[in-house]
PDB file of N, CA and C in Angstrom:
ATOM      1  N   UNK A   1      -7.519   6.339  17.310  1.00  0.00           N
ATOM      2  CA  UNK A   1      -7.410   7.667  16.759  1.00  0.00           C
ATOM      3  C   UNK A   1      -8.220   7.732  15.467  1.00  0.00           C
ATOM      4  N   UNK A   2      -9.184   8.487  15.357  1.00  0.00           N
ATOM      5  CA  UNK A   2      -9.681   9.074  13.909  1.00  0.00           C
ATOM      6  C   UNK A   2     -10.075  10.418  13.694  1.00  0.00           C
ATOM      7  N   UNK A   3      -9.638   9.818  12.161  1.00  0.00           N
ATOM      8  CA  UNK A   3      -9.695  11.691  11.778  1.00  0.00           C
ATOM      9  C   UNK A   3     -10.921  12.680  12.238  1.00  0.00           C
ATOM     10  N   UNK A   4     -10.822  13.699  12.252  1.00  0.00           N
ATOM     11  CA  UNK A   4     -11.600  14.736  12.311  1.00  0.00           C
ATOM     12  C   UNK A   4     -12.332  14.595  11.537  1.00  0.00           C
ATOM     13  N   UNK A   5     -13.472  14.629  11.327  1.00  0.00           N
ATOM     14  CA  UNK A   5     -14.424  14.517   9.683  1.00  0.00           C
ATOM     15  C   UNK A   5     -14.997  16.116  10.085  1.00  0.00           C
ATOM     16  N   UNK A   6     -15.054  16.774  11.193  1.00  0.00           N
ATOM     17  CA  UNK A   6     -15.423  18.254  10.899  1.00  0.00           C
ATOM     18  C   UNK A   6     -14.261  18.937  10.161  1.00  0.00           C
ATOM     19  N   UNK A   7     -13.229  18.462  10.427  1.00  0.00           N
ATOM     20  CA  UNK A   7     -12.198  19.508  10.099  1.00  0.00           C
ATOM     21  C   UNK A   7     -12.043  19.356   7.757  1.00  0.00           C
ATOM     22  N   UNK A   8     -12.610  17.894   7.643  1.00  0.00           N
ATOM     23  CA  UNK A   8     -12.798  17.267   6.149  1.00  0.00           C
ATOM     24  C   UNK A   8     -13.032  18.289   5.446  1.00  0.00           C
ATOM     25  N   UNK A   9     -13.053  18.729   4.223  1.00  0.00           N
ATOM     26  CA  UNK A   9     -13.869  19.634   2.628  1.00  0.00           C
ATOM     27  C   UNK A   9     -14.685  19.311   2.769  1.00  0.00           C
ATOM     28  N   UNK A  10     -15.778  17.706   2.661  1.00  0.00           N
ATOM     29  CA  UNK A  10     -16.378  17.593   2.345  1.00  0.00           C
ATOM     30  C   UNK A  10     -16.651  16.512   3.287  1.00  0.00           C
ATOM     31  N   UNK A  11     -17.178  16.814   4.801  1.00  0.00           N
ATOM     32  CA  UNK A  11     -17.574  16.022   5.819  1.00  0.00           C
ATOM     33  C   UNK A  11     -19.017  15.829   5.537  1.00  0.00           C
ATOM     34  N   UNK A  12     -19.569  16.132   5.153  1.00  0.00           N
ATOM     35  CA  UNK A  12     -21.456  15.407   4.977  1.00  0.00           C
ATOM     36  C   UNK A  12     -20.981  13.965   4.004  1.00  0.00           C
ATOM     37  N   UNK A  13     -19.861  14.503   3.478  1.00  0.00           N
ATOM     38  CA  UNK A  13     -19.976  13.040   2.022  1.00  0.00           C
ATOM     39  C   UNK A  13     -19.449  12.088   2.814  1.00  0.00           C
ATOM     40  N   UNK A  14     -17.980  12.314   3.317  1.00  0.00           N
ATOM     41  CA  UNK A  14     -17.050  11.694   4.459  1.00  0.00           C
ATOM     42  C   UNK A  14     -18.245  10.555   4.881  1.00  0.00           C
ATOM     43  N   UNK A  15     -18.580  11.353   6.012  1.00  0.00           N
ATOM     44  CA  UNK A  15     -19.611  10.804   7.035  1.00  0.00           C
ATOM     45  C   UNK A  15     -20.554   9.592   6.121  1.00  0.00           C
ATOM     46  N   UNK A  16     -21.290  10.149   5.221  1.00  0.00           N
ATOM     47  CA  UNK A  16     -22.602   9.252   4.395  1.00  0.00           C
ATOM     48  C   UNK A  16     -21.475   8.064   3.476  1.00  0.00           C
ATOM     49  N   UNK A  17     -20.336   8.579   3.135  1.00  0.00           N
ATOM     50  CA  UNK A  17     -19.628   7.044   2.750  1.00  0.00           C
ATOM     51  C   UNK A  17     -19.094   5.964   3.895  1.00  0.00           C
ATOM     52  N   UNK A  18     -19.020   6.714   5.090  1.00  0.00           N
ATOM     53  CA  UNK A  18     -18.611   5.830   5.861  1.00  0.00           C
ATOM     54  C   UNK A  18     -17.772   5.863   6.809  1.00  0.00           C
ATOM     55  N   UNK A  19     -16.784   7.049   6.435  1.00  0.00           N
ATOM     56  CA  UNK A  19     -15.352   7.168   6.431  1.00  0.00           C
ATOM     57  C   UNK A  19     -15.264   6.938   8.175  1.00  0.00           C
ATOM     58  N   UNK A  20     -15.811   7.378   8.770  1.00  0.00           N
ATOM     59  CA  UNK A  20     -15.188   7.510  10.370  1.00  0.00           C
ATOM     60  C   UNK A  20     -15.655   5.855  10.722  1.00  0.00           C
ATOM     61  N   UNK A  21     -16.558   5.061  10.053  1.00  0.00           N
ATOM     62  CA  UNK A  21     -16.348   3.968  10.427  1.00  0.00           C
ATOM     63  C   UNK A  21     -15.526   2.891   9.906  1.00  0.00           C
ATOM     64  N   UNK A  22     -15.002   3.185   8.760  1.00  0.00           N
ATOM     65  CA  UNK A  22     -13.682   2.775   8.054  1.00  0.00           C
ATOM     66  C   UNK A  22     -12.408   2.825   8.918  1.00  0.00           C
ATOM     67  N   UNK A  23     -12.249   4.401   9.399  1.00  0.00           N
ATOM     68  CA  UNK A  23     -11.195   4.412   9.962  1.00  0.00           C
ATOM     69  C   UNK A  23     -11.520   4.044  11.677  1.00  0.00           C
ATOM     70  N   UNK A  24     -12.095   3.759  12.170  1.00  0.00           N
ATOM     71  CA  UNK A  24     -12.347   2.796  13.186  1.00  0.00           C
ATOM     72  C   UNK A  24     -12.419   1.835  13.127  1.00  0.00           C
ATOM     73  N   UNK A  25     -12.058   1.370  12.251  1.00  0.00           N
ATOM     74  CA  UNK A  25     -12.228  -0.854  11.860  1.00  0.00           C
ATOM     75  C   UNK A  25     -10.547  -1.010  11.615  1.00  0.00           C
ATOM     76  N   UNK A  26     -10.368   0.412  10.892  1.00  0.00           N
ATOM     77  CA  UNK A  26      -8.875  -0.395  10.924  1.00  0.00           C
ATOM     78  C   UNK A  26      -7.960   0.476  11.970  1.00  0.00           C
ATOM     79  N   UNK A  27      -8.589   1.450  12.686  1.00  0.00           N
ATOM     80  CA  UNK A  27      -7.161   1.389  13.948  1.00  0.00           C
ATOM     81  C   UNK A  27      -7.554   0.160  14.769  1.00  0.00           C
ATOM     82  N   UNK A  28      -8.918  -0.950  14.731  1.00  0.00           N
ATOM     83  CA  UNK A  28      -9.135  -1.734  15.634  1.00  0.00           C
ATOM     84  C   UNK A  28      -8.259  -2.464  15.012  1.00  0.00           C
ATOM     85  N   UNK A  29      -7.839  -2.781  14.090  1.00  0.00           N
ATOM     86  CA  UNK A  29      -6.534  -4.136  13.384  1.00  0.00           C
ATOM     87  C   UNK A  29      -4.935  -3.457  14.033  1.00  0.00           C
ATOM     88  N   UNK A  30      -4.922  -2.027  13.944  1.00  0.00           N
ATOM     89  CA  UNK A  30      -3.290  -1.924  14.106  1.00  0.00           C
ATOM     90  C   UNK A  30      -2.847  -1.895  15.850  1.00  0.00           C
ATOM     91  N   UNK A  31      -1.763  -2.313  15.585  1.00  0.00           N
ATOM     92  CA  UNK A  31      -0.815  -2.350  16.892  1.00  0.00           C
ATOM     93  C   UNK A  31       0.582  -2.044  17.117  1.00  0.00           C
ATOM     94  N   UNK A  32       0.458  -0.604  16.495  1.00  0.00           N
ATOM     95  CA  UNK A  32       1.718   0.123  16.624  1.00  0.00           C
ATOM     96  C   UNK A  32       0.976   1.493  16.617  1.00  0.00           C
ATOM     97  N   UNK A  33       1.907   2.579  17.806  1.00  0.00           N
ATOM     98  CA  UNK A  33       1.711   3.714  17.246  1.00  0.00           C
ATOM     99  C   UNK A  33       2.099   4.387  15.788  1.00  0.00           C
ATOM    100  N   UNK A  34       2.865   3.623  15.474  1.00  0.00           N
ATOM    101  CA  UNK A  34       3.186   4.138  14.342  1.00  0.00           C
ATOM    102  C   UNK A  34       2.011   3.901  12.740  1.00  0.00           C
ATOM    103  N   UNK A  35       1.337   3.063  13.265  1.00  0.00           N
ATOM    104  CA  UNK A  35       0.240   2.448  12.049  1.00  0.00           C
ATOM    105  C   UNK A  35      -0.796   3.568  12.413  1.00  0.00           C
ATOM    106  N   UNK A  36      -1.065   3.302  13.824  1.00  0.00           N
ATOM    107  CA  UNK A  36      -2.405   4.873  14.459  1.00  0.00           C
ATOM    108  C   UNK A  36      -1.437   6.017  13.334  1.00  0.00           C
ATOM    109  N   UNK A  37      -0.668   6.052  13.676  1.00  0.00           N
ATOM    110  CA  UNK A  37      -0.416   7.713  13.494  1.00  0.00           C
ATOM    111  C   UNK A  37      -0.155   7.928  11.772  1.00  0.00           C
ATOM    112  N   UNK A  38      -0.330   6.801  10.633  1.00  0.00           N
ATOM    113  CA  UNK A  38      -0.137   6.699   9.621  1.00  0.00           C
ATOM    114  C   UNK A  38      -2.198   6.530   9.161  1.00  0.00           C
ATOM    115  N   UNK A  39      -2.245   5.987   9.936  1.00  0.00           N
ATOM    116  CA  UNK A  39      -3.740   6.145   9.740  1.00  0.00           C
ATOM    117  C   UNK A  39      -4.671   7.225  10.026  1.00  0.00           C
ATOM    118  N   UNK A  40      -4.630   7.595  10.817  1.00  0.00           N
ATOM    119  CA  UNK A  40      -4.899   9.022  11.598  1.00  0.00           C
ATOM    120  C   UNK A  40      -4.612  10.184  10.126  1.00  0.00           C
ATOM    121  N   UNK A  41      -3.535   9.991   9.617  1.00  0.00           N
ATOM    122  CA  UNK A  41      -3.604  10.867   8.558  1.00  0.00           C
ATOM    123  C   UNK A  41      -4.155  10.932   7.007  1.00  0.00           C
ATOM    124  N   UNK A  42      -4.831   9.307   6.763  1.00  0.00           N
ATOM    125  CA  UNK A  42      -5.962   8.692   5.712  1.00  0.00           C
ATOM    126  C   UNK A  42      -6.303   9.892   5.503  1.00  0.00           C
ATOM    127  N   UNK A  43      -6.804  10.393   4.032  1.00  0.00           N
ATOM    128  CA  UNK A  43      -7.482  10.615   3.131  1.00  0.00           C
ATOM    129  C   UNK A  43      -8.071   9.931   1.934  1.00  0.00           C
ATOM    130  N   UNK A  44      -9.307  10.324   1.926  1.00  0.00           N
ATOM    131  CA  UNK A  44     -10.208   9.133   0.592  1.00  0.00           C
ATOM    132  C   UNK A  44      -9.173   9.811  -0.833  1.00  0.00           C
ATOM    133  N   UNK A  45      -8.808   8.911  -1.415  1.00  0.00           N
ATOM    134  CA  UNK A  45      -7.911   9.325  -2.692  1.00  0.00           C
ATOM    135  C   UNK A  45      -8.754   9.857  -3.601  1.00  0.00           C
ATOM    136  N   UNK A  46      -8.194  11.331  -4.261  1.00  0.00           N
ATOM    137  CA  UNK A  46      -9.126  12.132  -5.564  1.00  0.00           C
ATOM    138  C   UNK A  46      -9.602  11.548  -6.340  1.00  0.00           C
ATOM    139  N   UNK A  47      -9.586  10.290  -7.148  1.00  0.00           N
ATOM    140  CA  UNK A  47     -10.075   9.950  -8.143  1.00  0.00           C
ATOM    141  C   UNK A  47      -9.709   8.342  -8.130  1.00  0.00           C
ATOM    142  N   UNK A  48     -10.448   7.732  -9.677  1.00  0.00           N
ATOM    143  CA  UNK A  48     -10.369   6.152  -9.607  1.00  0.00           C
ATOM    144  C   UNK A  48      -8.788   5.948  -9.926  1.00  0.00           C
ATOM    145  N   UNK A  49      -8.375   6.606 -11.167  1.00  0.00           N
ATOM    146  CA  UNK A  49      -7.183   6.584 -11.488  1.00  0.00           C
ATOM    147  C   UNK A  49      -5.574   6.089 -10.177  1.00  0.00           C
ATOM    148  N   UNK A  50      -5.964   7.173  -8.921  1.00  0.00           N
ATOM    149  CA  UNK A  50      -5.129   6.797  -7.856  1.00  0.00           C
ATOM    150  C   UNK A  50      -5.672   5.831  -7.018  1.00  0.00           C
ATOM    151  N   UNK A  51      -7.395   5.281  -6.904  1.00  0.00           N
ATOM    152  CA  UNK A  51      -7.298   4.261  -6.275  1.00  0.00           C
ATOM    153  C   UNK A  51      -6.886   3.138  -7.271  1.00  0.00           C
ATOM    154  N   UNK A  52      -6.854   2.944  -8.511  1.00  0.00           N
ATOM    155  CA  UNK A  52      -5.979   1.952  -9.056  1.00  0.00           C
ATOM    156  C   UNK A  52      -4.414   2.043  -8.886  1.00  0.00           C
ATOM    157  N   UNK A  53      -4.081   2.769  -8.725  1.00  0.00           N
ATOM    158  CA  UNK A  53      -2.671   2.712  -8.266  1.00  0.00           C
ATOM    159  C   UNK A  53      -2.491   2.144  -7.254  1.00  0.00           C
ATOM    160  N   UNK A  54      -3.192   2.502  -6.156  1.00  0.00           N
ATOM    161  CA  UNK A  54      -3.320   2.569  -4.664  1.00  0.00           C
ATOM    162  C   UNK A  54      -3.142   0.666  -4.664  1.00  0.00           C
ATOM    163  N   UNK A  55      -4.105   0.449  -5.653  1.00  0.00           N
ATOM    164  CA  UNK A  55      -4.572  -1.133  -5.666  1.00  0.00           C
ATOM    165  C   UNK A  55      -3.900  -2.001  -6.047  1.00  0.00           C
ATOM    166  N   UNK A  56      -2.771  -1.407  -6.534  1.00  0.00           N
ATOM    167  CA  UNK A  56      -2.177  -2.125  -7.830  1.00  0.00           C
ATOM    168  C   UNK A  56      -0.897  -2.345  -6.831  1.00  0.00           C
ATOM    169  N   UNK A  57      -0.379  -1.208  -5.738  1.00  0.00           N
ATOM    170  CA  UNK A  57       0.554  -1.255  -5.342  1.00  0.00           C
ATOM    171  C   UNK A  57      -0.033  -2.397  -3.291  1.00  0.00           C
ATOM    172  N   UNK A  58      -0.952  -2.294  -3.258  1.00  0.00           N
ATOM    173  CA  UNK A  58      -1.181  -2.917  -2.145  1.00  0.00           C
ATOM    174  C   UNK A  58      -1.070  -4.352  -2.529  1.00  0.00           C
ATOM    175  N   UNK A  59      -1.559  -4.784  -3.871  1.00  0.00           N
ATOM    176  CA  UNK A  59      -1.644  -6.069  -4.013  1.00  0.00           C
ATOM    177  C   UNK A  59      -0.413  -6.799  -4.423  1.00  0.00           C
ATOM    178  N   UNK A  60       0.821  -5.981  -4.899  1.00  0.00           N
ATOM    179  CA  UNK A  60       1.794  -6.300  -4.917  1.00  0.00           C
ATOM    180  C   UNK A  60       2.580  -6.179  -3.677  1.00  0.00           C
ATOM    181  N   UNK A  61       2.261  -5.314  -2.788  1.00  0.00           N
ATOM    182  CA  UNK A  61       2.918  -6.032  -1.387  1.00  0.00           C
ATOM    183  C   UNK A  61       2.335  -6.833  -0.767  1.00  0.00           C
ATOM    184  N   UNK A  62       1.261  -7.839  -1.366  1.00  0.00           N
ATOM    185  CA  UNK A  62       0.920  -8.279  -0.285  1.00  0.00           C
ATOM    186  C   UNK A  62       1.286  -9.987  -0.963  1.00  0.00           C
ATOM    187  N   UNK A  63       1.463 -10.125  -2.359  1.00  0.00           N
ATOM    188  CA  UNK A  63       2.525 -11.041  -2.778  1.00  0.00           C
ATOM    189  C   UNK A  63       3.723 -10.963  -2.230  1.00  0.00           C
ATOM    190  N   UNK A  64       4.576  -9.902  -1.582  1.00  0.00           N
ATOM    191  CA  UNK A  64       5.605 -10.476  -1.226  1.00  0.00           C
ATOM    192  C   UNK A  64       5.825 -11.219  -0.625  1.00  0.00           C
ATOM    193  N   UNK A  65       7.117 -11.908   0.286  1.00  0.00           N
ATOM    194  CA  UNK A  65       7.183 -12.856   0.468  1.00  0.00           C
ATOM    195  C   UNK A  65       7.207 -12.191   2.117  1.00  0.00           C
ATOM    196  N   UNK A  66       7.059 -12.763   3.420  1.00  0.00           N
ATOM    197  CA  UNK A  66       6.882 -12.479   4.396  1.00  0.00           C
ATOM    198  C   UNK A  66       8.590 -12.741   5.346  1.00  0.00           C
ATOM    199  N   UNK A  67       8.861 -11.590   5.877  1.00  0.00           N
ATOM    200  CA  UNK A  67      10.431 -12.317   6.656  1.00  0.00           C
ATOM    201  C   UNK A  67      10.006 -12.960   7.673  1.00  0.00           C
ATOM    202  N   UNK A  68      10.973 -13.991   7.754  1.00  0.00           N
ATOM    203  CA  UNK A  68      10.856 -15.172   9.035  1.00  0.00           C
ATOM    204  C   UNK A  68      11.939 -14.767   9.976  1.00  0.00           C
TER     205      UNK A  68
END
């Protein structure tokens, strides 16, 4: 599943950053509908400010500890 990039604000930029091949690399990693359908709804984040958040909070889940 990937997004629409016609339906995007700003599908010429979408497209020239990458985006539909971004989001085709990673529905090729997931294996749940539920990850498609969380992905499927990706948007590139407004500014640096929220991709540091974004970053700050991925890298702390990915220290957690894993259940066995």
């Amino acid at each position: 599943m990937v997004m629409n990039i016609a339906a995007a604000p700003h599908d010429a930029t979408l497209h020239n950053l990458g985006w539909p091949r971004l989001l085709a690399a990673l529905g090729e990693r997931l294996h749940s509908a539920p990850g498609h359908a969380a992905m499927a709804g990706l948007a590139p984040l407004p500014d640096a400010g929220a991709v540091r958040t974004a970053s700050l909070k991925a890298r702390s889940c990915c220290a957690m500890p894993m259940a066995s």
